[in-house]
N, C-alpha and C. Protein backbone atom coordinates (compact mmCIF):
# COMPACT_ATOMS: atom_id res chain seq x y z
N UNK A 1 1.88 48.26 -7.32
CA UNK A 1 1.18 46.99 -7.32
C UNK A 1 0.70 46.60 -8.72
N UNK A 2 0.24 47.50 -9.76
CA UNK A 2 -0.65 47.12 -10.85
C UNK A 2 0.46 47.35 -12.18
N UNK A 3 1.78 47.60 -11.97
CA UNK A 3 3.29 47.64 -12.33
C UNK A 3 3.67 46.14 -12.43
N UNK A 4 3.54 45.35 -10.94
CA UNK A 4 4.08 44.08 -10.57
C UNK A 4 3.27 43.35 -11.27
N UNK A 5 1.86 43.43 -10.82
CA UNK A 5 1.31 42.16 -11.69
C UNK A 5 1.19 42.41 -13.44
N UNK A 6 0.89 43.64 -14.24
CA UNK A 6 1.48 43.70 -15.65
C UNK A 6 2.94 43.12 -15.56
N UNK A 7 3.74 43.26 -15.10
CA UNK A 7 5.20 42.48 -15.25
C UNK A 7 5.21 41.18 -15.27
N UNK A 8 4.11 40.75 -13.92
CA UNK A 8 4.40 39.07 -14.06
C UNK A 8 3.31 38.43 -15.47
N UNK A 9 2.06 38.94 -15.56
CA UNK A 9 1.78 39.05 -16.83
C UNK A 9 2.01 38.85 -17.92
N UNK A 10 3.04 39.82 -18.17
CA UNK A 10 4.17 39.63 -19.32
C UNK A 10 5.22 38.83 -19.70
N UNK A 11 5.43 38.43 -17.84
CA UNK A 11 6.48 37.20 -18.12
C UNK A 11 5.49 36.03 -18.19
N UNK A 12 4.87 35.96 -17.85
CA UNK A 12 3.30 34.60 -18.41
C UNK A 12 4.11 34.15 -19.65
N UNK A 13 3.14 35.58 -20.42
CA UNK A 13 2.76 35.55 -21.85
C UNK A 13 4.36 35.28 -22.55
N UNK A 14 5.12 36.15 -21.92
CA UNK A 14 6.60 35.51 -22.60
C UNK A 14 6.66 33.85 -22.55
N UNK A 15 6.74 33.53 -21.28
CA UNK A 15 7.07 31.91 -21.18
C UNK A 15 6.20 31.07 -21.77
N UNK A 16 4.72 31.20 -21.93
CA UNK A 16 4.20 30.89 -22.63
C UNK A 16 4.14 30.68 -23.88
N UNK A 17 4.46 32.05 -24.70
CA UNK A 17 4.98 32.46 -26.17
C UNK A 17 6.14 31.32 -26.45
N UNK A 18 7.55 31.53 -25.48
CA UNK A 18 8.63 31.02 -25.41
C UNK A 18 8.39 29.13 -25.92
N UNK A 19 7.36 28.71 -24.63
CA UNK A 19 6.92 27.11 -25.05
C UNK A 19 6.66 26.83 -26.57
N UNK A 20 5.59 27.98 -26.82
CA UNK A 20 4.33 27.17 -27.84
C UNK A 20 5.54 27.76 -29.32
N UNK A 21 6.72 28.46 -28.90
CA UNK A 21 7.68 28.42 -30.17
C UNK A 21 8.37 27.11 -30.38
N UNK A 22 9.10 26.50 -29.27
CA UNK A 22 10.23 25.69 -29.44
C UNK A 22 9.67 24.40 -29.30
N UNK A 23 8.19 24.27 -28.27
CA UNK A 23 7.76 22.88 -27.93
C UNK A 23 6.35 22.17 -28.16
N UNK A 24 5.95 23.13 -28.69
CA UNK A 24 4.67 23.62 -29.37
C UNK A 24 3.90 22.49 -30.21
N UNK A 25 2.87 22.49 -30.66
CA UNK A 25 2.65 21.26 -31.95
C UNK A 25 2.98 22.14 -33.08
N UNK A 26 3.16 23.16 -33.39
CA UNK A 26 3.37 23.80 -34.56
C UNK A 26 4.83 24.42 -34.27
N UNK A 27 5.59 24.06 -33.06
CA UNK A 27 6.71 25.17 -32.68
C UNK A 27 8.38 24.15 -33.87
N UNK A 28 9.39 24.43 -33.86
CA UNK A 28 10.44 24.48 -33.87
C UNK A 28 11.09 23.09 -33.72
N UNK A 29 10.96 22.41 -33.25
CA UNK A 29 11.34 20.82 -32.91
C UNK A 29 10.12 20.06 -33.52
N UNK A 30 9.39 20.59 -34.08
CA UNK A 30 8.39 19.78 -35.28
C UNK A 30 9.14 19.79 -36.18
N UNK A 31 9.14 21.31 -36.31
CA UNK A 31 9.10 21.76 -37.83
C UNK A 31 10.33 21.02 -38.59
N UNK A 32 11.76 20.91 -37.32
CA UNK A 32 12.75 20.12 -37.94
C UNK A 32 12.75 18.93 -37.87
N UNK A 33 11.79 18.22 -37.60
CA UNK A 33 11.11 16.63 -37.45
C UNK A 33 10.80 16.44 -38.81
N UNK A 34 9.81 17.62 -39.19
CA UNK A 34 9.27 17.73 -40.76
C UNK A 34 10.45 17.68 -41.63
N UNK A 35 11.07 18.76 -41.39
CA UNK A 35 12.20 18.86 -42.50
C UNK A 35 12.76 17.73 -43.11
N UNK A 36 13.59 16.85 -41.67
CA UNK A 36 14.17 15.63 -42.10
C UNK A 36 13.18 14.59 -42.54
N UNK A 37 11.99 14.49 -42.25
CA UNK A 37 11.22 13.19 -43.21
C UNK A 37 10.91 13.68 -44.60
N UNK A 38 10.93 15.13 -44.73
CA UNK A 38 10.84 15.70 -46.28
C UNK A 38 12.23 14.94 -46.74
N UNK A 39 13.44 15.18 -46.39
CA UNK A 39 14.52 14.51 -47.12
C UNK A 39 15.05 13.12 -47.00
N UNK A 40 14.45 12.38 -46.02
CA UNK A 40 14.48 10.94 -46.24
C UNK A 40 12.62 10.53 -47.64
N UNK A 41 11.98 10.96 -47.44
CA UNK A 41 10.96 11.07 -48.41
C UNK A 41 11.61 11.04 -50.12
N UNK A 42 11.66 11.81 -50.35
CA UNK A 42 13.12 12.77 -51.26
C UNK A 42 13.66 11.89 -51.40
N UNK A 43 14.77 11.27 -50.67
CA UNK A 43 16.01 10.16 -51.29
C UNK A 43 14.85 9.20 -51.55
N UNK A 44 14.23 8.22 -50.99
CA UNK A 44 12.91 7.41 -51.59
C UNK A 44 12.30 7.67 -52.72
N UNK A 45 12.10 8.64 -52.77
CA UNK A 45 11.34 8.75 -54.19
C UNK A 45 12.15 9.29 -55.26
N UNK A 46 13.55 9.42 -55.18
CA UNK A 46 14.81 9.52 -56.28
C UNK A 46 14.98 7.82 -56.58
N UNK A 47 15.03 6.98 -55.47
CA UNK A 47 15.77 5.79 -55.83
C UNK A 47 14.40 5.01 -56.74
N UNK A 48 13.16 5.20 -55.83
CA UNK A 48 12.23 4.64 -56.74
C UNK A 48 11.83 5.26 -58.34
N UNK A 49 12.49 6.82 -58.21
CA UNK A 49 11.97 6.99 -60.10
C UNK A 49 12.96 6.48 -60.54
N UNK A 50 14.30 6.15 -60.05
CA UNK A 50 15.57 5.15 -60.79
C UNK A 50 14.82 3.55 -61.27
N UNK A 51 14.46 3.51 -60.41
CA UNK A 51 13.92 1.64 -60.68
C UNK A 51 12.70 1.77 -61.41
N UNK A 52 11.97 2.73 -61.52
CA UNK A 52 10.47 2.70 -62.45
C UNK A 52 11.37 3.29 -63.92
N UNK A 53 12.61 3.96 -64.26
CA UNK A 53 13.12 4.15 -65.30
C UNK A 53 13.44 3.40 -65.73
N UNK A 54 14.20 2.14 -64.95
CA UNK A 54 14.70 0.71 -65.76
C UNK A 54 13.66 0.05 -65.87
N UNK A 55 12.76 -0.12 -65.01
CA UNK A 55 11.46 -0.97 -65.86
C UNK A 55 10.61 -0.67 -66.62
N UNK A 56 10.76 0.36 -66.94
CA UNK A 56 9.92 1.52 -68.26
C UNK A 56 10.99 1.09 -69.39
N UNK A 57 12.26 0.65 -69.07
CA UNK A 57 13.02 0.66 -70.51
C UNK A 57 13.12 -0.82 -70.70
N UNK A 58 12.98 -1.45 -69.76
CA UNK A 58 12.74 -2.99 -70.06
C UNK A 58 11.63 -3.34 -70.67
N UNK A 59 10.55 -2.93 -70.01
CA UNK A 59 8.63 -3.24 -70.72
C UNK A 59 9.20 -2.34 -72.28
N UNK A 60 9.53 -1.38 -72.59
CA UNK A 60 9.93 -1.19 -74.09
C UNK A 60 10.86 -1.94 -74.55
N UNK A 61 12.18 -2.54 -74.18
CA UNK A 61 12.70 -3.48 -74.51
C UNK A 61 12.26 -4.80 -74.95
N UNK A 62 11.08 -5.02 -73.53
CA UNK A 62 10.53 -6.57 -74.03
C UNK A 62 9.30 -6.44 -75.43
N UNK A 63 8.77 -4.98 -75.44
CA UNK A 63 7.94 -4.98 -76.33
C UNK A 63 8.86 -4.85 -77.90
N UNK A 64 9.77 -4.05 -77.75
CA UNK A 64 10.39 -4.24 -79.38
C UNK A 64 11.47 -4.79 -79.98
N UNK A 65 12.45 -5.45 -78.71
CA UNK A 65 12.82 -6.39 -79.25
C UNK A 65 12.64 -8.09 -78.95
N UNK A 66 13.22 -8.39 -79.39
CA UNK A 66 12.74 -10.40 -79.42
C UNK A 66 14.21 -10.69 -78.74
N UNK A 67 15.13 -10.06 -78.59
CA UNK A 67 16.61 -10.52 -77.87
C UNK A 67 16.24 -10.55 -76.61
N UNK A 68 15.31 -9.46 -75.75
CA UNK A 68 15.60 -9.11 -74.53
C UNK A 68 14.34 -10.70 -73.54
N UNK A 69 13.51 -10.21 -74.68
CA UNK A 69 12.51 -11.92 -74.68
C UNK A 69 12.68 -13.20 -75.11
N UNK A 70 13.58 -13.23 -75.56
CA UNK A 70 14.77 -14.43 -75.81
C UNK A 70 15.16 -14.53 -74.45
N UNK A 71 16.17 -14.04 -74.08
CA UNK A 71 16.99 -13.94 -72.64
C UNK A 71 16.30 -14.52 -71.56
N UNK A 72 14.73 -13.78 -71.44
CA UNK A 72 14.37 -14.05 -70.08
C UNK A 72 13.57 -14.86 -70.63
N UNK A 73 12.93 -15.82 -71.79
CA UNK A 73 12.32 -17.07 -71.66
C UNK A 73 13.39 -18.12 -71.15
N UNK A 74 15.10 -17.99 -71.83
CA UNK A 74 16.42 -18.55 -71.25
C UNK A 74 16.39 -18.59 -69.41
N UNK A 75 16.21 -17.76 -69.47
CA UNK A 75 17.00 -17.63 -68.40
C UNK A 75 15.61 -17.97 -67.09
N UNK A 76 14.60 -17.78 -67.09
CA UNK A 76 13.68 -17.50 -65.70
C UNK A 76 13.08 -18.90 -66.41
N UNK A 77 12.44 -19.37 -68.06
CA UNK A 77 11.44 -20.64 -67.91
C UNK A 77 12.60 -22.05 -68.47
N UNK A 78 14.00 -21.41 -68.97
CA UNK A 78 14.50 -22.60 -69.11
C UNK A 78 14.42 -23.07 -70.25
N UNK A 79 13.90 -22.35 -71.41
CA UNK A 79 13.25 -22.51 -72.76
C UNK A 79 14.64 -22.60 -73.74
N UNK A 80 14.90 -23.34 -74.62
CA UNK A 80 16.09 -23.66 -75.38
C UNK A 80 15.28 -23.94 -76.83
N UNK A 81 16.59 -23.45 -77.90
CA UNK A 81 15.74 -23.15 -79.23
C UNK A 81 15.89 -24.56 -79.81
N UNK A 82 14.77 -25.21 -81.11
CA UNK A 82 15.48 -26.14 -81.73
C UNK A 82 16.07 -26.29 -82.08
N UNK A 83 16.93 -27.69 -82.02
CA UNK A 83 18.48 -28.37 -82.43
C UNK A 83 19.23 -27.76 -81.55
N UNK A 84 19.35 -27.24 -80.52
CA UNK A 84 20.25 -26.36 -79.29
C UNK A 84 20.23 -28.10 -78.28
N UNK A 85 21.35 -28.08 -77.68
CA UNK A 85 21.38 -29.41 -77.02
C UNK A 85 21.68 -28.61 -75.50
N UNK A 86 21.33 -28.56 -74.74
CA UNK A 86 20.87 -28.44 -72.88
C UNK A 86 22.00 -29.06 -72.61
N UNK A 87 22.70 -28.83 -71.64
CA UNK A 87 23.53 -29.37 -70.62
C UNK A 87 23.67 -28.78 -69.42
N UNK A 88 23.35 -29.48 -68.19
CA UNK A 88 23.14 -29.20 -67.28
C UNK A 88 24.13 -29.80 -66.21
N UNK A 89 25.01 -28.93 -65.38
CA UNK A 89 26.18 -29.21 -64.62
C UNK A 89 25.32 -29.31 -62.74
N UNK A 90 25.56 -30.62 -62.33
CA UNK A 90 24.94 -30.19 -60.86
C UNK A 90 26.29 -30.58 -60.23
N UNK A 91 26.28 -29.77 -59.55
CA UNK A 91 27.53 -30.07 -58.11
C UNK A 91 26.81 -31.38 -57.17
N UNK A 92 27.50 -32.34 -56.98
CA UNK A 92 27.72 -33.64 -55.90
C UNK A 92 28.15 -32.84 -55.32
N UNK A 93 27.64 -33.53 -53.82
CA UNK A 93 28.07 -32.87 -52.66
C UNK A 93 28.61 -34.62 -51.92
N UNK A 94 30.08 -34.40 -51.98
CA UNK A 94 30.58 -35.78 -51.34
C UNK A 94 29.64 -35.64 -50.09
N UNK A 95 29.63 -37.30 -49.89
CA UNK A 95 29.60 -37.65 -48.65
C UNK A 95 31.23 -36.40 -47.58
N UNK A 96 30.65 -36.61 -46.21
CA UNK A 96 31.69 -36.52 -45.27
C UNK A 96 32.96 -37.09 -45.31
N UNK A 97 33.76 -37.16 -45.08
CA UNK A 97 34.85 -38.45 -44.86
C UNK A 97 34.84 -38.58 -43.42
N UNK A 98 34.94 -39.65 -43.25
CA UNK A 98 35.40 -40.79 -41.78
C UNK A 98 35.90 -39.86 -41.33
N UNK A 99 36.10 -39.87 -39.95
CA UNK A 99 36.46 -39.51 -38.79
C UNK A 99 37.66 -40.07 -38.44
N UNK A 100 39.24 -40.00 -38.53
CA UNK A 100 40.13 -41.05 -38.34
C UNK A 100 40.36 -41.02 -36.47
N UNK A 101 40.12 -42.24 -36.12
CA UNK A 101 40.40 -42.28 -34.56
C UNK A 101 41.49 -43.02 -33.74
């Protein structure tokens, strides 16, 4: 009798053990929950030190040279140097044509 219930006991504590490994808050199907947001994390913060490297070399670009601040007064305010003559191309958008019936 005191054989049987240490046995079932043990199988408790096994199945129990067994849960709090695989289903656990700290078990096994976290931990690889964790893993993969560590490496989507990871690719994120590779692509963002790529884009804080080009704008670290642009803010030094715009600070030492006058070409790269040339460009983008051109290009974003539209700014043209003296005696430079502007020409500006707009696309017409025909009318429809008639409907022949």
């Amino acid at each position: 009798m005191i054989i049987k219930l240490i046995l079932g006991l043990l199988a408790l504590l096994l199945i129990y053990l067994q849960y709090s490994l695989w289903l656990g808050p700290h078990g096994i199907v976290k931990l690889r929950q964790l893993e993969q947001s560590v490496v989507l994390q990871k690719q994120d913060n590779a692509e963002l030190g790529e884009r804080n490297q080009k704008l670290h070399a642009e803010v030094i670009d715009l600070k030492q040279g006058s070409d790269a601040l040339e460009e983008r007064a051109r290009s974003e305010l539209g700014m043209i140097k003296p005696g430079e003559i502007f020409y500006q191309v707009i696309d017409q958008q025909l009318p429809p044509a008639p409907i022949a019936r």
